[in-house]
N, C-alpha and C. Protein backbone atom coordinates (compact mmCIF):
# COMPACT_ATOMS: atom_id res chain seq x y z
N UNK A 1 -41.01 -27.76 1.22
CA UNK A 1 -41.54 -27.06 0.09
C UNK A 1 -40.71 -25.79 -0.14
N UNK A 2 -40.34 -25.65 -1.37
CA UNK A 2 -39.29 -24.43 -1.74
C UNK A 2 -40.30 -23.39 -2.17
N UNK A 3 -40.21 -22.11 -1.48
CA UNK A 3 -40.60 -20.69 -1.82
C UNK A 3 -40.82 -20.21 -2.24
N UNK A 4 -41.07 -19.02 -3.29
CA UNK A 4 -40.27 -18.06 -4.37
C UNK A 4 -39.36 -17.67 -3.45
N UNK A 5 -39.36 -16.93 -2.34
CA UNK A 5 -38.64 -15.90 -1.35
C UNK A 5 -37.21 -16.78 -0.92
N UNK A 6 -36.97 -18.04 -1.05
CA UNK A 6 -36.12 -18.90 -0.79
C UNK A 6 -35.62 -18.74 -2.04
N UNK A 7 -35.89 -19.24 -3.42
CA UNK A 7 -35.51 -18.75 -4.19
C UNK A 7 -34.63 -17.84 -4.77
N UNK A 8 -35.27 -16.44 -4.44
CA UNK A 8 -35.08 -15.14 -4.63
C UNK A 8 -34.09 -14.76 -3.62
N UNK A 9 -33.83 -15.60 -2.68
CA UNK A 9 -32.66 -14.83 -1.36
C UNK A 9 -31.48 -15.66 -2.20
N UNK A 10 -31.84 -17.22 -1.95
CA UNK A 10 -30.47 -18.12 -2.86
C UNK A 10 -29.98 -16.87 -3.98
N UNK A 11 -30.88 -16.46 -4.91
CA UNK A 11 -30.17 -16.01 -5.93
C UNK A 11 -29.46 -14.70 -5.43
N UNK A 12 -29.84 -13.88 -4.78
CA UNK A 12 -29.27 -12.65 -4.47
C UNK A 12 -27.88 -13.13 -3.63
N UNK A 13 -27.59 -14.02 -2.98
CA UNK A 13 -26.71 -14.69 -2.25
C UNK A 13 -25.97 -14.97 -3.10
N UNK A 14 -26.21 -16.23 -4.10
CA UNK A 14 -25.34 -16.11 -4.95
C UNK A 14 -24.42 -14.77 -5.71
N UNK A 15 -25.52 -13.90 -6.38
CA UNK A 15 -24.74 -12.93 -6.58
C UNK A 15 -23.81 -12.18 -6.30
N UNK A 16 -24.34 -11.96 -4.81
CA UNK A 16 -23.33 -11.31 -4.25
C UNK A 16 -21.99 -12.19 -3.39
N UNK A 17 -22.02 -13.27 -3.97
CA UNK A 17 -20.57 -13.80 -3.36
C UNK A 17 -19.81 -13.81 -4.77
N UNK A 18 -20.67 -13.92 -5.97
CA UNK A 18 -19.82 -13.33 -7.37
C UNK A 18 -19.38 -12.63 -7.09
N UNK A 19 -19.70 -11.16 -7.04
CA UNK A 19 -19.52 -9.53 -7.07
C UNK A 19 -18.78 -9.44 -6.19
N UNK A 20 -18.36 -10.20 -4.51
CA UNK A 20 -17.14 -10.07 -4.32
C UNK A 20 -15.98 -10.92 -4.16
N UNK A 21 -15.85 -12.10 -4.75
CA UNK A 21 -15.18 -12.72 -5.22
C UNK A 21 -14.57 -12.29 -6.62
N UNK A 22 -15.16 -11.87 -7.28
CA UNK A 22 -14.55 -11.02 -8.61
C UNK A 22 -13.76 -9.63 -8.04
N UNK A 23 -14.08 -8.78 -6.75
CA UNK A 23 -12.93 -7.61 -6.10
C UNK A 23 -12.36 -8.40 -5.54
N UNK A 24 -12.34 -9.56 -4.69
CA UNK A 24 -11.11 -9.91 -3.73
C UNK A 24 -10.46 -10.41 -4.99
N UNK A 25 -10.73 -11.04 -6.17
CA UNK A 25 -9.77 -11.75 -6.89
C UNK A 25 -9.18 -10.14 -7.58
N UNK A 26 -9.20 -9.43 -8.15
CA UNK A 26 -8.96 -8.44 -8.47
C UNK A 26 -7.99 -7.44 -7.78
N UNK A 27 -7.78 -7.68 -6.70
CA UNK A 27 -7.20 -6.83 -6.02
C UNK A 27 -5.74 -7.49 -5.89
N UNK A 28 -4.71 -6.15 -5.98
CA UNK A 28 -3.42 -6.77 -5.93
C UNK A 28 -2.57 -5.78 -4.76
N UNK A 29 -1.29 -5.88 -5.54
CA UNK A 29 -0.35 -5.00 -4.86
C UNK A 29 -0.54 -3.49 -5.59
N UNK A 30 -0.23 -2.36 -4.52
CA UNK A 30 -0.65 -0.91 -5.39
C UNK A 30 0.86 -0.65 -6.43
N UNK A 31 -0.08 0.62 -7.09
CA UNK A 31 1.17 0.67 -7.98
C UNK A 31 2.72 1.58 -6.97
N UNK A 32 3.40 1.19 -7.26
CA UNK A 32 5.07 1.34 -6.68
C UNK A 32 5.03 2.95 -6.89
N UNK A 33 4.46 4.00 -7.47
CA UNK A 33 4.20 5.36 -7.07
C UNK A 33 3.61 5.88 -6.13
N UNK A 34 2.27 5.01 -6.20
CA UNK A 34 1.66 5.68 -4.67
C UNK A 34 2.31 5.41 -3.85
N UNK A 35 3.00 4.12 -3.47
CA UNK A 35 3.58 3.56 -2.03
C UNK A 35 4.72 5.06 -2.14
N UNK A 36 5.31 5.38 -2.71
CA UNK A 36 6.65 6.13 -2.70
C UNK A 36 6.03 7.82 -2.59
N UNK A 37 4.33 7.87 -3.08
CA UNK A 37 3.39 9.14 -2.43
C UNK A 37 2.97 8.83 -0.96
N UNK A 38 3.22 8.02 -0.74
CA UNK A 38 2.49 8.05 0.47
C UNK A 38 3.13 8.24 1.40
N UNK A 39 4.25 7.58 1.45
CA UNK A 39 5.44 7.50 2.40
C UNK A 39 6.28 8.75 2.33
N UNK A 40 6.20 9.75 1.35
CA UNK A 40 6.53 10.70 0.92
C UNK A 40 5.76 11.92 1.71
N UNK A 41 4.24 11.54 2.01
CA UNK A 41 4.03 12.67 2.77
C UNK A 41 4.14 12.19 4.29
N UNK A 42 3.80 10.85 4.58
CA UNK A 42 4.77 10.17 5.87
C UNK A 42 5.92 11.41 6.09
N UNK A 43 7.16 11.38 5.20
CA UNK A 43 8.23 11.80 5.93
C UNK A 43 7.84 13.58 6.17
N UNK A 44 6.91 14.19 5.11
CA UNK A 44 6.49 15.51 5.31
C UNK A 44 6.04 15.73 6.88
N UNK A 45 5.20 14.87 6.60
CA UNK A 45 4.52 14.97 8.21
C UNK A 45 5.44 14.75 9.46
N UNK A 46 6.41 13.90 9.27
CA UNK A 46 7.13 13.61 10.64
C UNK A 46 8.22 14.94 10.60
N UNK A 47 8.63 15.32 9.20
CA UNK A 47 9.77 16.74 9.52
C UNK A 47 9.15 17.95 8.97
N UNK A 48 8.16 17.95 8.64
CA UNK A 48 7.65 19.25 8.61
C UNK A 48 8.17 20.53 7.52
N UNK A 49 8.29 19.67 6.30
CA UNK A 49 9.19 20.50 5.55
C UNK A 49 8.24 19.63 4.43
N UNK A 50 8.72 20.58 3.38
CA UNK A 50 7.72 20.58 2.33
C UNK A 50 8.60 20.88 0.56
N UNK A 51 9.61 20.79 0.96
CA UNK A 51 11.05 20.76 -0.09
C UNK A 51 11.50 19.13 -0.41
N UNK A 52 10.31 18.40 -0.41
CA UNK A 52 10.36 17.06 -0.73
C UNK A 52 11.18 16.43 -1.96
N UNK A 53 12.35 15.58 -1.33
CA UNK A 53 13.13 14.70 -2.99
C UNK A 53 13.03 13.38 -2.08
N UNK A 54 12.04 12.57 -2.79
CA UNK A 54 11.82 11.08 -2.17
C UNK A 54 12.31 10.56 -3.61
N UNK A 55 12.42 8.96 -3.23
CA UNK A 55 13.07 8.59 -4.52
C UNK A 55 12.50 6.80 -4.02
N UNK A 56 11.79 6.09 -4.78
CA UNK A 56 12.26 4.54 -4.45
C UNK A 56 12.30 3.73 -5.54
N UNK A 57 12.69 2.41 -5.08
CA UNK A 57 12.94 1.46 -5.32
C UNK A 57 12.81 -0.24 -5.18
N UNK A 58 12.14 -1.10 -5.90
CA UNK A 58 12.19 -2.36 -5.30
C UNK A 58 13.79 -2.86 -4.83
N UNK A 59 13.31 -3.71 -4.01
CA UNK A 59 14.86 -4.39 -3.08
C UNK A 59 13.87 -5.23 -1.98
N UNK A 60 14.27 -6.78 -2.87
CA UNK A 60 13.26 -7.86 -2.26
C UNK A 60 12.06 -8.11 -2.81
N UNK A 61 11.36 -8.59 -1.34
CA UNK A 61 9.88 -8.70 -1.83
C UNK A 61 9.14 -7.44 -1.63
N UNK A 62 9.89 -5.91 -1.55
CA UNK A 62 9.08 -4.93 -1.33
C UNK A 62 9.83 -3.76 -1.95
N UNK A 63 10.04 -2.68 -1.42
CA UNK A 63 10.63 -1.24 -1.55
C UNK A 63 10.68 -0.78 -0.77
N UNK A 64 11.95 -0.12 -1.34
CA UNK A 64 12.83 1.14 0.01
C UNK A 64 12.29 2.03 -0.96
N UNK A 65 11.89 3.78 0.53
CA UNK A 65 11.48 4.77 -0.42
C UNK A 65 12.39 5.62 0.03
N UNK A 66 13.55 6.40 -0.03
CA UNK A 66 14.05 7.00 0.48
C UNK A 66 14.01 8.76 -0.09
N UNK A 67 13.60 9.64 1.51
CA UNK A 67 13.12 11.18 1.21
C UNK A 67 14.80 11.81 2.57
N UNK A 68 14.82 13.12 1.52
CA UNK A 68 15.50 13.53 2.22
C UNK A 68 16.95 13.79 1.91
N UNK A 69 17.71 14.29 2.18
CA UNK A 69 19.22 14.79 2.17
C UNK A 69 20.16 14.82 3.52
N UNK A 70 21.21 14.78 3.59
CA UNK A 70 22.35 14.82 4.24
C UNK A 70 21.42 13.84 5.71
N UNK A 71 21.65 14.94 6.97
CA UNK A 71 21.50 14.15 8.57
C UNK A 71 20.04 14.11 8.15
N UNK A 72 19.21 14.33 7.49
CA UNK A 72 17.53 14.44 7.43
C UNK A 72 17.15 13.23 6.67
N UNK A 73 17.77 12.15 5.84
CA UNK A 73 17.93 11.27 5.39
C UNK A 73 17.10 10.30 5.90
N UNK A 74 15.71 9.44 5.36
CA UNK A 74 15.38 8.57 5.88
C UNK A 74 14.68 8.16 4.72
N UNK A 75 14.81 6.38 4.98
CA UNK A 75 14.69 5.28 4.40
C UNK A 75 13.72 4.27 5.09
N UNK A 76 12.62 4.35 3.80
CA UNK A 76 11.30 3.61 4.44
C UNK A 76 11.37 1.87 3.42
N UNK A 77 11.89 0.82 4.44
CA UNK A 77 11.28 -0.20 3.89
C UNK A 77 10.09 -1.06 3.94
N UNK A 78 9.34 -1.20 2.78
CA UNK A 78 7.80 -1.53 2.95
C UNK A 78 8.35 -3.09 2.33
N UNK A 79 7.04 -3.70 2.63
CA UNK A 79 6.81 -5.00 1.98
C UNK A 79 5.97 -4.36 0.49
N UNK A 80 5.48 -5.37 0.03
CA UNK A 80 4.92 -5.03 -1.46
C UNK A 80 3.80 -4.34 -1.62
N UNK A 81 2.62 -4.69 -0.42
CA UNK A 81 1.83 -3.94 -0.63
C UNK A 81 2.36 -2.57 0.19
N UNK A 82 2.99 -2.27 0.27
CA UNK A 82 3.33 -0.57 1.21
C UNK A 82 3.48 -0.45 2.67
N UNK A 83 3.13 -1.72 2.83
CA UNK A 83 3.23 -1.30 4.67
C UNK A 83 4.66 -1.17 5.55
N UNK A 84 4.87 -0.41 6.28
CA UNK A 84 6.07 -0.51 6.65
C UNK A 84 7.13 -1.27 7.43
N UNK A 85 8.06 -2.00 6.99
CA UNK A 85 8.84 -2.82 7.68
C UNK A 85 10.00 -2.57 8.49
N UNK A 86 10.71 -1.57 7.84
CA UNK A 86 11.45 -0.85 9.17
C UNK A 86 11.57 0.08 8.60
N UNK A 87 12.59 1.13 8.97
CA UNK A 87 12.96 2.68 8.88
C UNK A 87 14.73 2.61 9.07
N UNK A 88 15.14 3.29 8.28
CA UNK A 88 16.95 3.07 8.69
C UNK A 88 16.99 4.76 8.33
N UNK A 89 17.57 5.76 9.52
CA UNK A 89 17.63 6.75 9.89
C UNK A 89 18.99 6.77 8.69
N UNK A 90 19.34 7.91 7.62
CA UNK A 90 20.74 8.12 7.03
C UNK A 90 20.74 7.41 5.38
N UNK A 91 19.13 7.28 5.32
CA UNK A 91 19.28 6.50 3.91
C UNK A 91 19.57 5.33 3.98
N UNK A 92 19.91 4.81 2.77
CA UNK A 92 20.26 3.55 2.56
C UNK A 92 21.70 2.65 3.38
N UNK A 93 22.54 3.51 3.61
CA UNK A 93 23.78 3.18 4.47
C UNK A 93 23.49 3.34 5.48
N UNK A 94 22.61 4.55 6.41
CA UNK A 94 22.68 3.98 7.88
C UNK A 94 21.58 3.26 8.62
């Protein structure tokens, strides 16, 4: 014998596998500024300087963000959503 309360849970169940099936489908890669803010205060934090020129770029399936000048030079490669894949100390050449 079916419920109301059986009912009434099915439906709330349902709903809520809508409501997040509509955010997981929704959700993507961030926009290519924040990744290049974020990683930007990344390099603040690791040198402690606050005279920030970060700069990036896609290259691949992700982006290089590269902050910094001369020997202080460092190059952050992320995959697409931002996470980091390696680090090449000297920018883009070293």
């Amino acid at each position: 014998m079916i419920r109301k309360t059986h009912i009434v849970t099915l439906v709330a169940l349902c709903g809520l596998s809508a409501v997040l099936g509509y955010r997981v489908a929704g959700m993507g890669p961030p926009d290519p500024s924040s990744i290049v803010a974020d990683w930007a205060s990344v390099y603040a934090r690791e040198t402690g300087r606050d005279d920030l020129h970060c700069a990036g770029w896609p290259e691949g399936q992700g982006y290089v963000i590269e902050c910094g000048q001369g020997d202080d030079k460092v190059a952050y490669v992320t995959d697409r959503y931002g996470a980091l894949v390696g680090r090449r100390v000297g920018g883009s050449g070293g």
